[in-house]
C-alpha atoms as a PDB file:
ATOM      1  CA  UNK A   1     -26.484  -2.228 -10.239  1.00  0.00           C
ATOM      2  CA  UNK A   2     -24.772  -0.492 -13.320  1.00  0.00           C
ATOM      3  CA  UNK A   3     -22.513  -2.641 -15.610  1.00  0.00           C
ATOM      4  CA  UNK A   4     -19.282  -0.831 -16.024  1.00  0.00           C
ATOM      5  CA  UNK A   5     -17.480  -1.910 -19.028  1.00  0.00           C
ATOM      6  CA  UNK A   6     -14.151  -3.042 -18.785  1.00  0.00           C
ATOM      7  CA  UNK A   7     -11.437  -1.048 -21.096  1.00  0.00           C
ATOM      8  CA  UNK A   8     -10.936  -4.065 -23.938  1.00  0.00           C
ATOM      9  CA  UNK A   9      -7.041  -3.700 -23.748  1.00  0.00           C
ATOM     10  CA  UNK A  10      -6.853  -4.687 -20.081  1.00  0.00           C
ATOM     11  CA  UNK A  11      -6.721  -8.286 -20.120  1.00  0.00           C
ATOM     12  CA  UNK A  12      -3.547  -7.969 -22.307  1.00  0.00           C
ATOM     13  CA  UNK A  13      -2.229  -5.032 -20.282  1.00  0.00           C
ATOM     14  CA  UNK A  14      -2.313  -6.780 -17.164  1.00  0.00           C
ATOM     15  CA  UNK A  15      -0.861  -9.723 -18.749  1.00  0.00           C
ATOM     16  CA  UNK A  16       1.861  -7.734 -20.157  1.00  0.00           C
ATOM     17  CA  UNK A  17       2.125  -6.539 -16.600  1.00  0.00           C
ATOM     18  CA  UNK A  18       2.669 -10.100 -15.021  1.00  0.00           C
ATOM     19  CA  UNK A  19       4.736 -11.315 -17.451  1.00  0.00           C
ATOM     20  CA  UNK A  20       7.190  -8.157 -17.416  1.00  0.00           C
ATOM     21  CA  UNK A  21       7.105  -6.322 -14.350  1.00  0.00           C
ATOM     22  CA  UNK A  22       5.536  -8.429 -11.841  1.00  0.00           C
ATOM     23  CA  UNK A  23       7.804 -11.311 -12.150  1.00  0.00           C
ATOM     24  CA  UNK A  24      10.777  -9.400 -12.038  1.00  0.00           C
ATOM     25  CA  UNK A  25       9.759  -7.923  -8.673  1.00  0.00           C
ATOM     26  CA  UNK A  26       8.774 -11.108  -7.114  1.00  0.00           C
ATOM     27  CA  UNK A  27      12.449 -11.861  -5.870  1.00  0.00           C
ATOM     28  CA  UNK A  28      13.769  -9.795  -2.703  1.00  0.00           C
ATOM     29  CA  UNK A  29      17.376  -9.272  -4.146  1.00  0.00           C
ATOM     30  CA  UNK A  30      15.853  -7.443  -7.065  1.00  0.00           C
ATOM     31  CA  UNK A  31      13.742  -5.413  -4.805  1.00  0.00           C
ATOM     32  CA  UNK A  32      16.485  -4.113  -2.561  1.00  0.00           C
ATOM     33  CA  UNK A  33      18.438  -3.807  -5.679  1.00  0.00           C
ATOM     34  CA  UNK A  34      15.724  -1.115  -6.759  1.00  0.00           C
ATOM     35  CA  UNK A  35      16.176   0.010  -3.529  1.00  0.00           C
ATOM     36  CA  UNK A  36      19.705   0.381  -3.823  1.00  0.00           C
ATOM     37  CA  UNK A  37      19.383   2.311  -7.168  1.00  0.00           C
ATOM     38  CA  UNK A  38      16.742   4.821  -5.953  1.00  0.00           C
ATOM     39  CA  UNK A  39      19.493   6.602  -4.267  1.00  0.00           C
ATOM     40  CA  UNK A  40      21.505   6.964  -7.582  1.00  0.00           C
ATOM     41  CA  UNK A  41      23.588   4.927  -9.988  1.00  0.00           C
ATOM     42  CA  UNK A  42      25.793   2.390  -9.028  1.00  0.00           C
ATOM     43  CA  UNK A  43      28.318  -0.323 -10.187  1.00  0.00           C
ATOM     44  CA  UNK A  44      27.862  -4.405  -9.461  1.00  0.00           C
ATOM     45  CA  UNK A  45      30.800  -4.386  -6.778  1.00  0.00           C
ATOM     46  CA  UNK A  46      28.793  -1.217  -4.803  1.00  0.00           C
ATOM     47  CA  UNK A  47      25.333  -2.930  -5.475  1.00  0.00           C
ATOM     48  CA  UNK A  48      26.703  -6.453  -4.152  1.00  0.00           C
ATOM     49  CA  UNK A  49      27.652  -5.203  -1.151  1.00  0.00           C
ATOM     50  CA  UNK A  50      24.702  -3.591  -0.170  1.00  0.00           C
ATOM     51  CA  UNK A  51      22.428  -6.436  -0.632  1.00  0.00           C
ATOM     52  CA  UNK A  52      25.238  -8.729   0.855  1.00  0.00           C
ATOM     53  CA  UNK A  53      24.596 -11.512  -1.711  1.00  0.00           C
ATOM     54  CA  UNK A  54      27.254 -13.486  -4.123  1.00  0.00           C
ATOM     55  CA  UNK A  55      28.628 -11.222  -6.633  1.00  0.00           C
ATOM     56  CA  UNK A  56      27.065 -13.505  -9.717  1.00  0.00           C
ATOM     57  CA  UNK A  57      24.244 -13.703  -8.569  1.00  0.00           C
ATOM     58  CA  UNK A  58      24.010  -9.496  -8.211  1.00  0.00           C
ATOM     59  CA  UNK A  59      25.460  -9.567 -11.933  1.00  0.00           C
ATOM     60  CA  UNK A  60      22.137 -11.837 -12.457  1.00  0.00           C
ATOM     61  CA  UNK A  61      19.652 -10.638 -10.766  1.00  0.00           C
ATOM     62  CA  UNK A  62      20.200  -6.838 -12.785  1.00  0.00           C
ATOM     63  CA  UNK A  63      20.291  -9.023 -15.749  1.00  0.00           C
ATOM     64  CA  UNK A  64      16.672  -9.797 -15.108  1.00  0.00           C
ATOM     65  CA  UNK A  65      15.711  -5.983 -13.602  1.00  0.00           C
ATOM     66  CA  UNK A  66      17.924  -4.383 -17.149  1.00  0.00           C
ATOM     67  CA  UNK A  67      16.234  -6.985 -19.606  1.00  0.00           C
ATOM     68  CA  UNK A  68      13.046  -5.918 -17.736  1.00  0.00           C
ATOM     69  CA  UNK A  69      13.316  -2.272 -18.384  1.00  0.00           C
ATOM     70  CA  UNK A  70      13.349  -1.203 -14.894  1.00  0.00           C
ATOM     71  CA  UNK A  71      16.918  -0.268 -14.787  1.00  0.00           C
ATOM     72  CA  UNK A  72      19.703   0.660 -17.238  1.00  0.00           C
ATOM     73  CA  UNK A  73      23.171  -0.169 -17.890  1.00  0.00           C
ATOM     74  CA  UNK A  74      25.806   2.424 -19.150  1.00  0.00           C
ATOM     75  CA  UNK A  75      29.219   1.810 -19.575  1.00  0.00           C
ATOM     76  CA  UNK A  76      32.254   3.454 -18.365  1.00  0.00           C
ATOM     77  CA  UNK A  77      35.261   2.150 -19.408  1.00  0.00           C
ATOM     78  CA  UNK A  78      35.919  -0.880 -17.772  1.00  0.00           C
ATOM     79  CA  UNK A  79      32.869  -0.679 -15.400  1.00  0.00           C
ATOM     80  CA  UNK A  80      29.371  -0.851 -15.838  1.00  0.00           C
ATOM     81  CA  UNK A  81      26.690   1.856 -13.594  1.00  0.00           C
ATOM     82  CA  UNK A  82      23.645   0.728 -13.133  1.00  0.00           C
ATOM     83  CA  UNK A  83      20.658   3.321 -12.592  1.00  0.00           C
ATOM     84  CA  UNK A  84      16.870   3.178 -11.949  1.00  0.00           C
ATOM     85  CA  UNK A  85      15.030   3.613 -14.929  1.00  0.00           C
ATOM     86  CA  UNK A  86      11.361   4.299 -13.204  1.00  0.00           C
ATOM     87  CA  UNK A  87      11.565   6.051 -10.095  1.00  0.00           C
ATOM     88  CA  UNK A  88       8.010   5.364  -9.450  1.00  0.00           C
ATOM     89  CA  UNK A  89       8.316   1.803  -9.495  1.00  0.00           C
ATOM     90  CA  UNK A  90       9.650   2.467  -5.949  1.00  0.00           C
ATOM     91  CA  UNK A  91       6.742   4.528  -4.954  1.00  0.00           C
ATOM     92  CA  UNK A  92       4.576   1.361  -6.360  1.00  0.00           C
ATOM     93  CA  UNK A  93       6.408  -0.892  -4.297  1.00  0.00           C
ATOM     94  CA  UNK A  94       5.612   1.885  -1.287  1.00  0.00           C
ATOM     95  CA  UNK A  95       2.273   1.301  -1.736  1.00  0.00           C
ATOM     96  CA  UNK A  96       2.019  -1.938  -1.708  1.00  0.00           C
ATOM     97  CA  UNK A  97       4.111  -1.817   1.434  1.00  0.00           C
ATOM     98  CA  UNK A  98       1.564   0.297   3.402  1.00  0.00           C
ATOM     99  CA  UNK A  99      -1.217  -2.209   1.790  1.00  0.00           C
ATOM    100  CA  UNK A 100       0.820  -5.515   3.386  1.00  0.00           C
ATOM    101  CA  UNK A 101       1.416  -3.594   7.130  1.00  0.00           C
ATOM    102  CA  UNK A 102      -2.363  -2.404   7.265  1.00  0.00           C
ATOM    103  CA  UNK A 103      -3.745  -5.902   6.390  1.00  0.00           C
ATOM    104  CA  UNK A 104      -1.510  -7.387   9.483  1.00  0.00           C
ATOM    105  CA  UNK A 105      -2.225  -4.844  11.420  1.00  0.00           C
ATOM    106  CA  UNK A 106      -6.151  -5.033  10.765  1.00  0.00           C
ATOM    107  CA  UNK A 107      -5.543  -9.039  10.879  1.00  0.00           C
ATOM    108  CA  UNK A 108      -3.432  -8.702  14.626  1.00  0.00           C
ATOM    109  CA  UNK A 109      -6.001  -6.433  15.649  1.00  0.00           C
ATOM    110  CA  UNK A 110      -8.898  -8.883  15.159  1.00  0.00           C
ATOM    111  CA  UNK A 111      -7.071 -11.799  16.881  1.00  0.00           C
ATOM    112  CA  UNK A 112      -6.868  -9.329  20.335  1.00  0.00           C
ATOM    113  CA  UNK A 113      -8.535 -11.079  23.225  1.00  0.00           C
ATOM    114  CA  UNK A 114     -10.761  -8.921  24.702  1.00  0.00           C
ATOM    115  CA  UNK A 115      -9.671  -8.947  27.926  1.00  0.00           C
ATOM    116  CA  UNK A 116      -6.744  -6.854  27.387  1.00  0.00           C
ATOM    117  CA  UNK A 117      -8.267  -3.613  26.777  1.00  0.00           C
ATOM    118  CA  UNK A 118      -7.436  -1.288  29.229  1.00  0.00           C
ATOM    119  CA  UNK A 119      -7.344   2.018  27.776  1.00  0.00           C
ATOM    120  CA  UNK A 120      -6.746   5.176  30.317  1.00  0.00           C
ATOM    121  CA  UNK A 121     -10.305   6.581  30.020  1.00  0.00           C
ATOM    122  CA  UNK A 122     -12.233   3.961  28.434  1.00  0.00           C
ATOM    123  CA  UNK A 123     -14.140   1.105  29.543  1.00  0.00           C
ATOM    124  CA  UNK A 124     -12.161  -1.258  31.966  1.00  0.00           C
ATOM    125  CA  UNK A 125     -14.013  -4.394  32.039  1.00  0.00           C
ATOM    126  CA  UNK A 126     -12.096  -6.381  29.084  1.00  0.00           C
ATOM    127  CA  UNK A 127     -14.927  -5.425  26.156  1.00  0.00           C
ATOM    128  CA  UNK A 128     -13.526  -4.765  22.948  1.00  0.00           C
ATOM    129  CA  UNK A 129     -16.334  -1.773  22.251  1.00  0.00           C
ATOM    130  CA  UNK A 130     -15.242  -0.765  19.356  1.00  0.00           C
ATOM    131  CA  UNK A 131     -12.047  -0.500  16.311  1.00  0.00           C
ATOM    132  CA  UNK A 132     -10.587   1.947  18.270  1.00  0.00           C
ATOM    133  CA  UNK A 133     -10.227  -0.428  21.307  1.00  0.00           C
ATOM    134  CA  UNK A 134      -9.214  -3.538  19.199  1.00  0.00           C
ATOM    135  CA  UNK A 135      -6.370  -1.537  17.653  1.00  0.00           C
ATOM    136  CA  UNK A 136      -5.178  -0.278  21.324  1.00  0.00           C
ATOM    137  CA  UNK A 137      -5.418  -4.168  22.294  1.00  0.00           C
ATOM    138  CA  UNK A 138      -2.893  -4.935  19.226  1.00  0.00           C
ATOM    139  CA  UNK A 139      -0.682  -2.247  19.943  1.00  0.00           C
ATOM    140  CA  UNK A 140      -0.316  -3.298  23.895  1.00  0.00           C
ATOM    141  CA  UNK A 141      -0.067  -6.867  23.058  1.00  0.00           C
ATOM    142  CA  UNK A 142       2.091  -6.436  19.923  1.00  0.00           C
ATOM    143  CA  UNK A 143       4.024  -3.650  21.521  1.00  0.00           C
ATOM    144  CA  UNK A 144       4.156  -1.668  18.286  1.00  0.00           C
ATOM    145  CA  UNK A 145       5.461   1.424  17.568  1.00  0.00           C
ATOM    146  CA  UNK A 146       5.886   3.429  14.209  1.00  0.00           C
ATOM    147  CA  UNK A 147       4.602   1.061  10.857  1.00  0.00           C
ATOM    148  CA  UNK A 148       6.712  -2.108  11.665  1.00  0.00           C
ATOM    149  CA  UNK A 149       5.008  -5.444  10.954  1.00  0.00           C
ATOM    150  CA  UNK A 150       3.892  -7.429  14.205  1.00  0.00           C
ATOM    151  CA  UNK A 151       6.426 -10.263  15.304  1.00  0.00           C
ATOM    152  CA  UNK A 152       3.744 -12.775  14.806  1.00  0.00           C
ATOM    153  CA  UNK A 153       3.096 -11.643  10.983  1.00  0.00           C
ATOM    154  CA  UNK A 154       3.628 -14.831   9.425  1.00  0.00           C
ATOM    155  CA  UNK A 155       1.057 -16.759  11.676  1.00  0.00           C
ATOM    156  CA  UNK A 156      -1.412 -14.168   9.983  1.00  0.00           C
END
């Protein structure tokens, strides 16, 4: 086994990380309020309507995102626009998206019974053979189609 070397700034990079970006995107108002953005700039009354949440609490909530660095504030007369600073924060948040529906996917397909496996052209006899056949068990008993998260996802 070869020792790779960690970089020596990581430790405070990733702590830097935490502290500013991570914990600003640990609330689900300030992720849909990203959301929101990606689209273009917008004011507080246009964001606050499209999360559907209390007006001060919007006003908050871009508070944290703006003091963050993640979006900006410009003002226009009497009204201030918000906009998304990083676009790829979004494409970060993707990601980890895609890593969150594959793990409850992999997790649904593992809790298949066997005997539900029934395939057109594959084995008949309720034996999970293989990954294919677990994953064609979750999809029949999960019903799934297109990437959306089993029903059952928080019993994961």
């Amino acid at each position: 086994m070869v020792d790779v070397p960690l970089d020596p700034e990581l430790p405070q990079e990733l702590e830097e990380l935490v502290s500013r970006v991570l914990e600003a995107l640990k609330n689900r108002t300030r992720l849909l309020l990203l959301y929101a953005l990606r689209l273009g700039p917008h004011t507080v009354s246009e964001l606050w309507r499209i999360v559907e949440g209390p007006r001060s609490n919007t006003s908050h909530h871009l508070g944290v995102l703006r003091n963050r660095g993640l979006v900006a504030a410009e003002r226009r007369g009497n009204t201030v626009v918000y906009s998304l600073c990083y676009p790829q924060v979004i494409d970060a948040i993707e990601i980890l998206r895609g890593v969150i529906f594959d793990e409850l996917w992999r997790r649904a397909a593992l809790r298949v019974p066997a005997r539900v496996v029934t395939r057109p052209g594959h084995r008949t006899d309720g034996i999970v053979t293989d990954a294919a056949d677990a994953v064609t068990a979750a999809e029949q008993r999960l019903e799934i189609r297109g990437r959306r998260i089993p029903p059952d996802y928080r019993d994961v």
